[in-house]
Protein backbone atom coordinates (compact mmCIF):
# COMPACT_ATOMS: atom_id res chain seq x y z
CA UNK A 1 -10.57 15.29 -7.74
CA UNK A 2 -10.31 16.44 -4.00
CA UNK A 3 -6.58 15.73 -3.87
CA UNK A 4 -7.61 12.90 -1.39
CA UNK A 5 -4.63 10.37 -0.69
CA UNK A 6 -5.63 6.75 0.43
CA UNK A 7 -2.76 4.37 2.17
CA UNK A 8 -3.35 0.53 2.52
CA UNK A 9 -1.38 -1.87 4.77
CA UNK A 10 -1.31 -5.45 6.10
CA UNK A 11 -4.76 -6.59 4.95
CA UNK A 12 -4.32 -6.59 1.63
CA UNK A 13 -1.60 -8.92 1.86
CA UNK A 14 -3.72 -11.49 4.21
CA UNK A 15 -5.05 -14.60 2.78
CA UNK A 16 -8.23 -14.46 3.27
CA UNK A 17 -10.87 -11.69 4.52
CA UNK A 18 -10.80 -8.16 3.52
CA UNK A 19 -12.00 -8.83 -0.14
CA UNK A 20 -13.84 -5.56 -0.15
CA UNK A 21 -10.82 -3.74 0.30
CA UNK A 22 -8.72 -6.08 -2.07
CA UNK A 23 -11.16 -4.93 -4.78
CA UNK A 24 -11.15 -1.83 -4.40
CA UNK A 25 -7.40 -1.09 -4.26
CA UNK A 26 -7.77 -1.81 -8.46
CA UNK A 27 -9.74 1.38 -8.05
CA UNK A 28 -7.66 3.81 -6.30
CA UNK A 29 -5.84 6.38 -8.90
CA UNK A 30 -2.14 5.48 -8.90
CA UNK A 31 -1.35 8.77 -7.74
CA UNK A 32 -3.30 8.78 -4.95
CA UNK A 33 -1.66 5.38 -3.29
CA UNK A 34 0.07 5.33 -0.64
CA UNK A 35 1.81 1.92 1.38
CA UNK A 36 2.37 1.78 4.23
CA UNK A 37 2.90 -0.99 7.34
CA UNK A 38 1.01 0.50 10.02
CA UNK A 39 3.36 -1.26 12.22
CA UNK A 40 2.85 -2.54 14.36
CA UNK A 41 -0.30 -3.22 13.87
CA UNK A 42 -2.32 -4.30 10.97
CA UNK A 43 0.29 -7.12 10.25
CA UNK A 44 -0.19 -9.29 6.92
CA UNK A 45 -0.36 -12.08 8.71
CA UNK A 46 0.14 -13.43 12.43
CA UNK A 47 3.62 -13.02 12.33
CA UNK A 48 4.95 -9.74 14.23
CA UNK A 49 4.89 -6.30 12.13
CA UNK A 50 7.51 -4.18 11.32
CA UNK A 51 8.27 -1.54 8.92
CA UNK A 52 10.72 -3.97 6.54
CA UNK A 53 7.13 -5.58 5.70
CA UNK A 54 6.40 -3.13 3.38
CA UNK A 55 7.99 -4.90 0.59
CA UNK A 56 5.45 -7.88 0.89
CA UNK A 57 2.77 -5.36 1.22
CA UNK A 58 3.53 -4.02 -2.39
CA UNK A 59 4.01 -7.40 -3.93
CA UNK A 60 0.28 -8.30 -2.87
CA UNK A 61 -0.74 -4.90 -3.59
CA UNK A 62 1.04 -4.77 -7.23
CA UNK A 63 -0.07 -8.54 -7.81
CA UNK A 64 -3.51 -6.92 -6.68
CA UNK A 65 -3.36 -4.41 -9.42
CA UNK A 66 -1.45 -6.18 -11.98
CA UNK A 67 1.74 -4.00 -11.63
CA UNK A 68 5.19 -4.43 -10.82
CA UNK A 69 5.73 -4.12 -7.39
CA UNK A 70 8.88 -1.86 -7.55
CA UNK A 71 7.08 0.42 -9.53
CA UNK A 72 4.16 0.70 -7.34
CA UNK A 73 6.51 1.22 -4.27
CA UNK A 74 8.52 3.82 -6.11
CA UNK A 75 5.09 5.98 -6.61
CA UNK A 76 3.95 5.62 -2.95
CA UNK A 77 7.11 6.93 -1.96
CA UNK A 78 7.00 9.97 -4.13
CA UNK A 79 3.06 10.61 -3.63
CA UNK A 80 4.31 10.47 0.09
CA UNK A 81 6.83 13.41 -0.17
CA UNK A 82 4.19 14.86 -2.74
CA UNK A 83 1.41 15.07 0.25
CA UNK A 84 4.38 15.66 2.87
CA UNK A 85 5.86 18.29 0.77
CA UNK A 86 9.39 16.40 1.32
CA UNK A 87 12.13 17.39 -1.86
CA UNK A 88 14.46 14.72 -3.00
């Protein structure tokens, strides 16, 4: 109602750990998601982080939320430029 955005990264693609955060990603409004890598830190896994991640990141994510990940990448990208006030 605040016009709040919230971005996830890595973590929700890890294994294990970070349930609380896995849970509530069901929970966040659709268009108030945003993706993002937060390279290059916060990787998904041990493996060095880079911004070409971000495609695993919204296949756990969508998984996450039962969506299609293309989808849900599609509507980070425009709630991005929507916050950003970027026109395509």
């Amino acid at each position: 109602d605040l016009g709040f955005m919230i971005s996830v990264g890595g973590p929700v693609a890890r294994a294990k750990g970070y349930e609380t955060l896995k849970r509530g990603l069901a929970r966040i409004p659709g268009d108030a998601l945003i993706l993002e890598t937060d390279s290059p830190d916060q990787s998904p896994d041990e493996l060095p982080n880079e911004p070409a991640r971000l495609v695993e990141i919204a296949q756990a994510a969508a998984a996450l939320r039962n969506e299609d990940w293309r989808e849900l990448l599609d509507r980070s990208a425009r709630n991005i430029s929507s916050l950003l006030k970027i026109e395509h």
